[in-house]
N, C-alpha and C. Protein backbone atom coordinates (compact mmCIF):
# COMPACT_ATOMS: atom_id res chain seq x y z
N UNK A 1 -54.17 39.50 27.43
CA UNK A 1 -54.77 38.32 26.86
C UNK A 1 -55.75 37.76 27.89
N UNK A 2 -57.13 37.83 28.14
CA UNK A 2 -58.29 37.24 28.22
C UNK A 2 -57.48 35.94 28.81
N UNK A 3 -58.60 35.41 29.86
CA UNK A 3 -57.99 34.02 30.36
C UNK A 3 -58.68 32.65 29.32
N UNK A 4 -58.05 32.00 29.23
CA UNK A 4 -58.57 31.01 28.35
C UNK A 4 -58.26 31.20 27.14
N UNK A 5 -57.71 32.35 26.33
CA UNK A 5 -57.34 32.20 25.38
C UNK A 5 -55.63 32.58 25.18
N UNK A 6 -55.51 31.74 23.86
CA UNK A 6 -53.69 31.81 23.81
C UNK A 6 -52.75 32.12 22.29
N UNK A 7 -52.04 32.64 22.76
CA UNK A 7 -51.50 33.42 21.47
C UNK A 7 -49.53 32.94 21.41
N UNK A 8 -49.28 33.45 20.39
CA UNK A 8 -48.03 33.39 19.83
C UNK A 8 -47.30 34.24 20.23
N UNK A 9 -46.13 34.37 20.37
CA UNK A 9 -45.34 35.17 20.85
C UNK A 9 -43.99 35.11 20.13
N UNK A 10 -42.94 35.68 19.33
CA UNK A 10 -41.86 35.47 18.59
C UNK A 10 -41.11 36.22 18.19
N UNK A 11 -39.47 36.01 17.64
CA UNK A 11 -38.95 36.95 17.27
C UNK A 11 -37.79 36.17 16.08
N UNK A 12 -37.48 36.95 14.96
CA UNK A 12 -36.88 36.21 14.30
C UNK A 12 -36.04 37.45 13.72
N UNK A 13 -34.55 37.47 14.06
CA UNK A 13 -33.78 37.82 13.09
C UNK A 13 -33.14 37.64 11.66
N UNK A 14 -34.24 37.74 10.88
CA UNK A 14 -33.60 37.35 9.42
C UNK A 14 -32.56 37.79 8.90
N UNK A 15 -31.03 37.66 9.47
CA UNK A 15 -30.16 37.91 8.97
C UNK A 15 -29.32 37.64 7.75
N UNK A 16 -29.47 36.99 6.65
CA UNK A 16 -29.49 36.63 5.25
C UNK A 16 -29.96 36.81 3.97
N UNK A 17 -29.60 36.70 2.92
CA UNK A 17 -30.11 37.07 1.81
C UNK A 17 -30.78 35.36 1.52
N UNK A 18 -32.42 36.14 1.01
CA UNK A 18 -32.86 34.46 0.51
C UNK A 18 -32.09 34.52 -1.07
N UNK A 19 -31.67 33.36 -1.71
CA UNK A 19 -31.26 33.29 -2.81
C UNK A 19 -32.55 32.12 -3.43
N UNK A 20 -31.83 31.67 -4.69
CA UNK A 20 -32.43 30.80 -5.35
C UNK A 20 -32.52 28.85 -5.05
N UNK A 21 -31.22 28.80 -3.87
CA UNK A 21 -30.95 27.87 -3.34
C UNK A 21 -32.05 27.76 -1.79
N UNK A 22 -32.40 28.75 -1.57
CA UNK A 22 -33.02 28.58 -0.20
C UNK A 22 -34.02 28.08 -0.26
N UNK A 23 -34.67 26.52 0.19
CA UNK A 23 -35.68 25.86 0.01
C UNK A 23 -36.28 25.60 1.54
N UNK A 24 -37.44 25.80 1.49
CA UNK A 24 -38.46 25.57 2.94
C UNK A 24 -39.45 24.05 2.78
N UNK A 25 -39.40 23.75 3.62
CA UNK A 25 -40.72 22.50 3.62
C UNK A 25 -41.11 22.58 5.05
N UNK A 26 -42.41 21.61 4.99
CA UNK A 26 -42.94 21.89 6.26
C UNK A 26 -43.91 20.78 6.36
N UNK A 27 -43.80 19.48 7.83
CA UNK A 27 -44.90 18.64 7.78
C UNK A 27 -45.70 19.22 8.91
N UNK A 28 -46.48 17.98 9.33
CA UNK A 28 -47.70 18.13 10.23
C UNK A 28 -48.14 16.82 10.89
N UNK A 29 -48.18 16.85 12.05
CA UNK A 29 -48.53 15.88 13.07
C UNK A 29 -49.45 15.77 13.55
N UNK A 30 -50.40 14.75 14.01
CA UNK A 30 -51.52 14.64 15.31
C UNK A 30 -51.13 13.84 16.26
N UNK A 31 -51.74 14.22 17.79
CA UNK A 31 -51.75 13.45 18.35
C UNK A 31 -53.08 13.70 19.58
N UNK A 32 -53.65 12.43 20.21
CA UNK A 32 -54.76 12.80 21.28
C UNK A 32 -54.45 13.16 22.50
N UNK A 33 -53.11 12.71 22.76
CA UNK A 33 -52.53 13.26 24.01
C UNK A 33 -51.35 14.03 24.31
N UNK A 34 -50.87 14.12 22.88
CA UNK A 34 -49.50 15.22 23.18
C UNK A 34 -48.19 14.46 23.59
N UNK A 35 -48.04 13.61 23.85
CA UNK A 35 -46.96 12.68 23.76
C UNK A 35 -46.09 12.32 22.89
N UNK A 36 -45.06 12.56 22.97
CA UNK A 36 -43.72 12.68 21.55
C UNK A 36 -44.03 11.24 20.49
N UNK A 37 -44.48 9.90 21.23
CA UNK A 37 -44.71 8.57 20.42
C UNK A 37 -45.85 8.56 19.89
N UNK A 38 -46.99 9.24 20.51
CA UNK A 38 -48.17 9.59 20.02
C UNK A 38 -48.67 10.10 18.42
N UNK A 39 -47.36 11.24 18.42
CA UNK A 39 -48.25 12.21 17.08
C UNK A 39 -48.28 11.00 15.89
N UNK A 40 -48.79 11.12 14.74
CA UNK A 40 -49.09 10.42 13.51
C UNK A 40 -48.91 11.40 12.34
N UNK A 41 -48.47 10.84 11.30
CA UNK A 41 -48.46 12.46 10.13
C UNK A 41 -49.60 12.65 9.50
N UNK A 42 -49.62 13.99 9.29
CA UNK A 42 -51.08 14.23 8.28
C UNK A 42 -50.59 14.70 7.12
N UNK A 43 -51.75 14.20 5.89
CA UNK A 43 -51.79 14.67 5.03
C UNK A 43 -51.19 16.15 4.75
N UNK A 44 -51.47 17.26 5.48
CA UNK A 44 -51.08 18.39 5.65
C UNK A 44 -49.31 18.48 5.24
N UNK A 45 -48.68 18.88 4.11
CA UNK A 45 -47.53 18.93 4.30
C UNK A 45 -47.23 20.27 3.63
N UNK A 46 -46.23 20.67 3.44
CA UNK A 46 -45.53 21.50 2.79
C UNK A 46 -44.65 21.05 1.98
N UNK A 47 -44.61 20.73 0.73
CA UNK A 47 -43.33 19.58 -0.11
C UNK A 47 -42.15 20.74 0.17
N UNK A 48 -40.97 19.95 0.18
CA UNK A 48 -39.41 21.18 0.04
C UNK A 48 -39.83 21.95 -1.53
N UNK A 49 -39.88 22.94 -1.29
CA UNK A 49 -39.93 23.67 -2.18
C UNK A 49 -39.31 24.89 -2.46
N UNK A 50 -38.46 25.71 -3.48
CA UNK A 50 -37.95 27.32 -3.38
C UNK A 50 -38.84 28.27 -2.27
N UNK A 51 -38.06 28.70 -1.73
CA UNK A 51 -38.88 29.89 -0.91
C UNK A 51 -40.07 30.76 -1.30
N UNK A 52 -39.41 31.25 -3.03
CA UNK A 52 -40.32 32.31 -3.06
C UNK A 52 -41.02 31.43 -4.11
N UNK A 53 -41.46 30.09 -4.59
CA UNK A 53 -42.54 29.29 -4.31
C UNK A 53 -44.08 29.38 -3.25
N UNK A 54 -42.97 29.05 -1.82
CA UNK A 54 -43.44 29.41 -0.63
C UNK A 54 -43.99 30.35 -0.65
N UNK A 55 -43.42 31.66 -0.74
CA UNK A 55 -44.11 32.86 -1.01
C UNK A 55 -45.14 32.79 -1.89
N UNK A 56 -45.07 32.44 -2.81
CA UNK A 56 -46.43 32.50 -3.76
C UNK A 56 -47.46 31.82 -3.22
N UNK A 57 -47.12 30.22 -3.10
CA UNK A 57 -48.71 29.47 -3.03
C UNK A 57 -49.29 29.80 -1.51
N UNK A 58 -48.82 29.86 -0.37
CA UNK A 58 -48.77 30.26 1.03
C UNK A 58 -49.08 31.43 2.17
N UNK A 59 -47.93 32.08 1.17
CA UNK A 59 -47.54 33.90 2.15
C UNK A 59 -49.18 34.10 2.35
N UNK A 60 -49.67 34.96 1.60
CA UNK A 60 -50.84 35.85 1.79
C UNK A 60 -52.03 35.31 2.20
N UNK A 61 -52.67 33.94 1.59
CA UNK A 61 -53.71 33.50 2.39
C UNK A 61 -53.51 32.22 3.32
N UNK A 62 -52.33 32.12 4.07
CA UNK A 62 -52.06 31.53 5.15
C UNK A 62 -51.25 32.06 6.51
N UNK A 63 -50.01 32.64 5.91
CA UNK A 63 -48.84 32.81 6.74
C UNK A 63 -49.33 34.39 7.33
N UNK A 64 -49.76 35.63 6.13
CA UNK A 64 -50.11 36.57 6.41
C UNK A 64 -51.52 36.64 6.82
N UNK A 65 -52.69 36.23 6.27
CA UNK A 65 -54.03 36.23 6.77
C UNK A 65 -53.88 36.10 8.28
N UNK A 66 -53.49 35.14 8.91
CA UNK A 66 -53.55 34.92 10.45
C UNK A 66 -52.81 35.90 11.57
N UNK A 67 -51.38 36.19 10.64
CA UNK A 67 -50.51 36.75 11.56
C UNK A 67 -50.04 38.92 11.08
N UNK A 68 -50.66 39.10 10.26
CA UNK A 68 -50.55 40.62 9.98
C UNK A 68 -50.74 41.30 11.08
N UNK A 69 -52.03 41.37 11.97
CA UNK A 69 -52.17 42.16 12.44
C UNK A 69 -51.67 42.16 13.91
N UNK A 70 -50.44 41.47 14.29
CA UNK A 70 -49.92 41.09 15.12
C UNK A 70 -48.30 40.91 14.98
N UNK A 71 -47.99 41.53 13.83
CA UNK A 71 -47.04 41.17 13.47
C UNK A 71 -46.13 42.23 12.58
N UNK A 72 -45.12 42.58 12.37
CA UNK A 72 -44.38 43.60 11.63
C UNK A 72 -43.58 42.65 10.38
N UNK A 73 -44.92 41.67 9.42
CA UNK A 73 -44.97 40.81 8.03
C UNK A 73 -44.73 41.88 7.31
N UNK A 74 -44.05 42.07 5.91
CA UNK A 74 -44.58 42.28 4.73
C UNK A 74 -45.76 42.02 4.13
N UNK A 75 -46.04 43.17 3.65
CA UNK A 75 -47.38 42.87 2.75
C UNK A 75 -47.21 42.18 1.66
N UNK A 76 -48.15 40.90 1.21
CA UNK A 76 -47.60 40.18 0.20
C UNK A 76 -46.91 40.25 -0.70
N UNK A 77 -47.68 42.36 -1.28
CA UNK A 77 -47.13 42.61 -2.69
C UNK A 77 -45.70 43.16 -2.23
N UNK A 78 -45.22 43.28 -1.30
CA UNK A 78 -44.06 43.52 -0.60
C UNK A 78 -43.28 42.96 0.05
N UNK A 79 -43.44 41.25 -0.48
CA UNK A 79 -42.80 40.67 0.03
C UNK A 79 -41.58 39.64 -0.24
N UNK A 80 -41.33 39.88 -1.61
CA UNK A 80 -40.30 39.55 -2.39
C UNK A 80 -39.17 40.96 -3.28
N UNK A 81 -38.15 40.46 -3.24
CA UNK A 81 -37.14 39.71 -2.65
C UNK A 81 -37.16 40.21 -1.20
N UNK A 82 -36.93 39.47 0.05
CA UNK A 82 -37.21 38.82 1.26
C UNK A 82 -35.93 39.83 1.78
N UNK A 83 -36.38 40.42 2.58
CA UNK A 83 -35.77 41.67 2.74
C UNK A 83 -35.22 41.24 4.18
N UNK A 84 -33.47 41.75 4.50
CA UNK A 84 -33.01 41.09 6.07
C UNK A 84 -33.90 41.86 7.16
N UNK A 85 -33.75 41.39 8.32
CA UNK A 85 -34.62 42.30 9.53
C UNK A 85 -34.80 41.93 10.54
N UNK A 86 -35.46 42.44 11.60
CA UNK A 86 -36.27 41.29 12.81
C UNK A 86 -37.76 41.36 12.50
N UNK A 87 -38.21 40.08 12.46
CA UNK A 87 -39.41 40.16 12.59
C UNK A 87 -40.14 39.37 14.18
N UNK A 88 -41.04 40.78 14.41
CA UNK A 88 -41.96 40.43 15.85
C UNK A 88 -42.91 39.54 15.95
N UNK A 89 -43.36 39.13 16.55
CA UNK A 89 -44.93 38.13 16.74
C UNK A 89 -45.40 38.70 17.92
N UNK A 90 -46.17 39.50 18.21
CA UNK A 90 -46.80 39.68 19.71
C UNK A 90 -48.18 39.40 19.41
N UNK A 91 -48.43 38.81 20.43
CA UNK A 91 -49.86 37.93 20.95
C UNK A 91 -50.64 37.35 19.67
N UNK A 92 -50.00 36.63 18.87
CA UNK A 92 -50.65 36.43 17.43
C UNK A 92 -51.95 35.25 18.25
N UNK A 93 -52.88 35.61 18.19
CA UNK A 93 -53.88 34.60 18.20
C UNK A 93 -54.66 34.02 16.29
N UNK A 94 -53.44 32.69 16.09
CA UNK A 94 -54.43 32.67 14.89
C UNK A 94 -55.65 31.94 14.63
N UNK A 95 -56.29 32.12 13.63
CA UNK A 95 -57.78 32.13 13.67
C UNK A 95 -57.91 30.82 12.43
N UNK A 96 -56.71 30.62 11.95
CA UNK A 96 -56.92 29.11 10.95
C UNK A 96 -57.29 29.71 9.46
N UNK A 97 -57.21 30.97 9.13
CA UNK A 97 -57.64 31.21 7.75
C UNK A 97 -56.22 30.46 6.88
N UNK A 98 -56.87 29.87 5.77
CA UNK A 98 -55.78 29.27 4.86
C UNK A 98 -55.94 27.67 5.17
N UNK A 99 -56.37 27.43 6.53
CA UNK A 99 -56.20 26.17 6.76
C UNK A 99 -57.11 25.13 6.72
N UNK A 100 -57.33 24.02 6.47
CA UNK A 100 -58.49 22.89 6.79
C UNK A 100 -59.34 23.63 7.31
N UNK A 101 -60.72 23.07 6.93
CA UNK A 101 -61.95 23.67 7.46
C UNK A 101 -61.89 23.05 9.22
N UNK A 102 -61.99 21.72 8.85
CA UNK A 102 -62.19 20.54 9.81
C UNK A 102 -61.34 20.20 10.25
N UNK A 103 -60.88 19.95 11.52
CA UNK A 103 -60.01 19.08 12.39
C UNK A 103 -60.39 18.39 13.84
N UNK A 104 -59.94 17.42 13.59
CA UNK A 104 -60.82 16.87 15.18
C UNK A 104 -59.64 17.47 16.31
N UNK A 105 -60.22 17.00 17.32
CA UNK A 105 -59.42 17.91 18.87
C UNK A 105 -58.67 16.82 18.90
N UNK A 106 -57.40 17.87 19.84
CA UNK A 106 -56.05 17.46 19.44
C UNK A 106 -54.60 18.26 19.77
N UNK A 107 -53.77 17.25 19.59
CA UNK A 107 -52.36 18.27 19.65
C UNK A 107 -51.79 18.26 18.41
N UNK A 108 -51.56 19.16 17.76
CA UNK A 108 -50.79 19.76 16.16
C UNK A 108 -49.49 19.99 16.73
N UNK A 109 -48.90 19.28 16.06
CA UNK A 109 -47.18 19.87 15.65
C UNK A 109 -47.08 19.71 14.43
N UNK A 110 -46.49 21.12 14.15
CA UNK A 110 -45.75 21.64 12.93
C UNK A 110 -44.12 21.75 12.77
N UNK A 111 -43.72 21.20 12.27
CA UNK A 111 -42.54 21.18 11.83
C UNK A 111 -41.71 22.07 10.95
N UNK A 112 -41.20 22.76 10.51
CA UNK A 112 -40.75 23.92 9.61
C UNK A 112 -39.12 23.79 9.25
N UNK A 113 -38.75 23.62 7.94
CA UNK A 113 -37.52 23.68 7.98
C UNK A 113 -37.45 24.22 6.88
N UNK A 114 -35.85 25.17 7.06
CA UNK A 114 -35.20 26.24 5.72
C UNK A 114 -34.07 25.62 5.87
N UNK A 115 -33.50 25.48 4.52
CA UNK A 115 -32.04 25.18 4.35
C UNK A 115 -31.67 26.51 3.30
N UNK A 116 -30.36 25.99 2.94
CA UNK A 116 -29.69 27.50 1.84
C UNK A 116 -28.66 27.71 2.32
N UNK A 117 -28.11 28.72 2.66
CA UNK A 117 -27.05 29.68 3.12
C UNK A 117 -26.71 28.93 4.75
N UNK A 118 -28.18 29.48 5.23
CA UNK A 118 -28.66 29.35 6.41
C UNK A 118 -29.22 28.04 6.95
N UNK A 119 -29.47 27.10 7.73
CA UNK A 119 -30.59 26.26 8.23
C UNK A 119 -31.10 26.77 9.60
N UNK A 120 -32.44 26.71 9.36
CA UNK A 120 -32.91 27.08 10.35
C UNK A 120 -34.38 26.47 10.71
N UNK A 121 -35.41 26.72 11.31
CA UNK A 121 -36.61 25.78 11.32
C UNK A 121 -37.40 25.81 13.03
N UNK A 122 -38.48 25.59 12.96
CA UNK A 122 -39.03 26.01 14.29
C UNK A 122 -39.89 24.46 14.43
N UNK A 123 -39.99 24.25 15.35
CA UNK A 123 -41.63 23.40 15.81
C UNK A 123 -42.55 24.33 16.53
N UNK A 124 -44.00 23.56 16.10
CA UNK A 124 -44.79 24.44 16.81
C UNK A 124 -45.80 23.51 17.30
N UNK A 125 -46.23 23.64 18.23
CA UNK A 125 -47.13 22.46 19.09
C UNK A 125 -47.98 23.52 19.41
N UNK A 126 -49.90 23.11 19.24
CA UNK A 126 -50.77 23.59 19.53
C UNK A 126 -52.22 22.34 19.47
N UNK A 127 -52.71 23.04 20.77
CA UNK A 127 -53.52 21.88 21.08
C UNK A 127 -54.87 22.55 20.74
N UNK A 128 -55.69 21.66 19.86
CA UNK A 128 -57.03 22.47 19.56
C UNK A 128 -58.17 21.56 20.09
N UNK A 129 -59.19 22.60 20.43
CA UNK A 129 -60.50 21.99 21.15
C UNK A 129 -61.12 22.97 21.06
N UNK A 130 -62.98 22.54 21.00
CA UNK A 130 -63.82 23.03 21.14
C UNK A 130 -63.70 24.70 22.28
N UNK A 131 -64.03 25.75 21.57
CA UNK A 131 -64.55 27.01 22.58
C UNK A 131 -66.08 26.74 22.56
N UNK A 132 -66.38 26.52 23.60
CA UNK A 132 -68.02 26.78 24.21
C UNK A 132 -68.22 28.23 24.67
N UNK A 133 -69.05 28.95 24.08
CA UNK A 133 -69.44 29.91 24.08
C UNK A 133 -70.85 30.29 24.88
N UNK A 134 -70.27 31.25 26.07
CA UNK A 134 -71.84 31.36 27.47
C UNK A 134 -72.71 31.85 26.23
């Protein structure tokens, strides 16, 4: 990885069957300095919704667009019923397809939560700013 730029790194044992009970939601935060009292919510949410909901409106031009080629994802049309496994993340640098055109500079936290069988859920903190290009 190039200096100055930064990527994802992850591992997730999906050990469970998704059922019809397994619901995901997901908000979104700003903040200018990254400070836990700081962030504010954005519009940006994910309502609790069925998973393979999730899967539909989401998977392919958000979750997969950014992270496929960095990643051992299902292919969309292969991605229901939600098959157990590990899934990798190495050096995912994503590029924002799926997402807001516009965002001012900043620290993003994402929030992620699954309930069901299982609960489980990640945060993700990423700070965005201008690349100036020599």
């Amino acid at each position: 990885m190039p200096r100055g730029e930064f990527a994802y790194d992850g591992y997730i044992n999906f050990n469970y069957d998704v059922t019809d009970d397994t619901m995901i939601e997901a908000v979104a935060f700003r903040s200018t300095s990254g400070r836990d009292e700081d962030y504010t919510p954005l519009p940006w949410t994910i309502p609790k919704q069925p998973f393979s909901k999730f899967i539909e409106d989401f998977y392919k031009d958000m979750i997969y667009e950014n992270l496929y080629s960095c990643s051992n994802l299902p292919e969309p049309d292969k991605v229901l019923p939600f098959q157990r496994g590990n899934l990798t993340l190495k050096e995912c640098v994503v590029e924002g397809k799926g997402m807001p055109e516009m965002a001012p500079q900043g620290y993003y936290k994402i929030i992620l939560k699954t309930t069901g069988e299982v609960e489980w859920g990640f945060v993700s903190v990423a700070r965005l700013f201008d690349k100036f290009m020599p």
